[in-house]
Protein backbone atom coordinates (compact mmCIF):
# COMPACT_ATOMS: atom_id res chain seq x y z
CA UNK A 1 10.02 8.84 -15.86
CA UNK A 2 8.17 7.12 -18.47
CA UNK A 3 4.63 4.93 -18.89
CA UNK A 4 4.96 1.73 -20.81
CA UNK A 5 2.66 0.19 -23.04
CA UNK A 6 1.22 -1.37 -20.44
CA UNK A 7 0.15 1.09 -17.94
CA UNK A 8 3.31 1.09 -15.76
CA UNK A 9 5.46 3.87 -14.45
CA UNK A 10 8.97 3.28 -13.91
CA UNK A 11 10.52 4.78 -10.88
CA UNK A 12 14.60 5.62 -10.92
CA UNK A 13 16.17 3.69 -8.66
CA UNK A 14 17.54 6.99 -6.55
CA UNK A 15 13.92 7.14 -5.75
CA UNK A 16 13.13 3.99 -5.39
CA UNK A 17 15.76 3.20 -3.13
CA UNK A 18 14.35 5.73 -0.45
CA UNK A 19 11.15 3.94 -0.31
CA UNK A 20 10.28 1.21 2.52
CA UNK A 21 7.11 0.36 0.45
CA UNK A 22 6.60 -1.49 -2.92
CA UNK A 23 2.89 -1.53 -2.64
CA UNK A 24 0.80 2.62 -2.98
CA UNK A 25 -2.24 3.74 -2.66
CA UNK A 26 -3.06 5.73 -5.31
CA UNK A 27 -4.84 9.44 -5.47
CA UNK A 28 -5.19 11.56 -8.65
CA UNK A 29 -5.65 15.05 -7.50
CA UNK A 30 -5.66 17.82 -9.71
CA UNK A 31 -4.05 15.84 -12.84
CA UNK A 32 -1.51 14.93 -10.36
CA UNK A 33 -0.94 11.55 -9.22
CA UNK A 34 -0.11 10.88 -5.68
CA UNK A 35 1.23 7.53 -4.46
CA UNK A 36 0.81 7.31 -0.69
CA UNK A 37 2.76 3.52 0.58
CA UNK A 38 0.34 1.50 2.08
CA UNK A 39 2.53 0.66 5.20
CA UNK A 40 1.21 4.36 6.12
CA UNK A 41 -1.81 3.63 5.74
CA UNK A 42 -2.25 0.84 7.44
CA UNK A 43 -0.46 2.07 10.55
CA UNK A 44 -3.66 2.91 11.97
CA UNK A 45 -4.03 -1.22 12.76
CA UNK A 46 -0.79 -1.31 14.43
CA UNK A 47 -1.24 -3.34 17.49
CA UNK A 48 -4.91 -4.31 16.95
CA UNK A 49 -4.06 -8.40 16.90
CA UNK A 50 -2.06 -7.63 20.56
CA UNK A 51 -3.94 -9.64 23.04
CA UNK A 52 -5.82 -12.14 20.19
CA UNK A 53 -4.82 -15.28 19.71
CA UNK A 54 -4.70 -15.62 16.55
CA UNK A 55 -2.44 -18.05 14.19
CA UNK A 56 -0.09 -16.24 11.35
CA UNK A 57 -2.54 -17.12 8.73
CA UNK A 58 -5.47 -15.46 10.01
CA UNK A 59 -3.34 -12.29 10.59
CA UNK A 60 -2.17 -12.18 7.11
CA UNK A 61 -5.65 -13.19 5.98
CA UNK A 62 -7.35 -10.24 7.90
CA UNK A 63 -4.26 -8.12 6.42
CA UNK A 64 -4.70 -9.14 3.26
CA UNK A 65 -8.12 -8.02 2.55
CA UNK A 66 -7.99 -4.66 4.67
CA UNK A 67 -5.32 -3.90 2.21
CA UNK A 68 -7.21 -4.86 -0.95
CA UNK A 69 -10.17 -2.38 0.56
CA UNK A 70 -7.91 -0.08 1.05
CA UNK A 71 -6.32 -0.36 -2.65
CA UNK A 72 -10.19 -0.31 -3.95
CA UNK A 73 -10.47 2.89 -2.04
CA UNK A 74 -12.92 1.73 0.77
CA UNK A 75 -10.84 2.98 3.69
């Protein structure tokens, strides 16, 4: 794997091909770096908008912005 000039890390595609994600959360740990997909990490809000009415928007709205926390490391 390499970094470009730009900051990006390029994944083969026999790994990338065994992901369901193309959004991580990040973690350095030890001078390691750790990419965790997000759908894991949301799965803790699975189910929460059962019951609401809600339109599509609003869910993807509410989505949206518990991801960016979580990207930002606030979850």
């Amino acid at each position: 794997m390499r970094l470009d000039d730009n900051g990006r890390v390029y994944l083969p595609a026999s790994i990338r091909k065994n992901l369901r994600s193309r959004e991580f959360y990040v973690e350095e740990k030890d001078g390691r770096i750790i990419l965790i997909p997000v759908r894991e990490k949301l799965m803790k809000y699975r189910g929460i908008f059962r019951g609401e009415n809600l339109t599509g928007e609003e869910i993807d709205e509410i989505v949206k912005k518990e991801t960016q926390k979580l990207l930002r490391g606030e979850l």
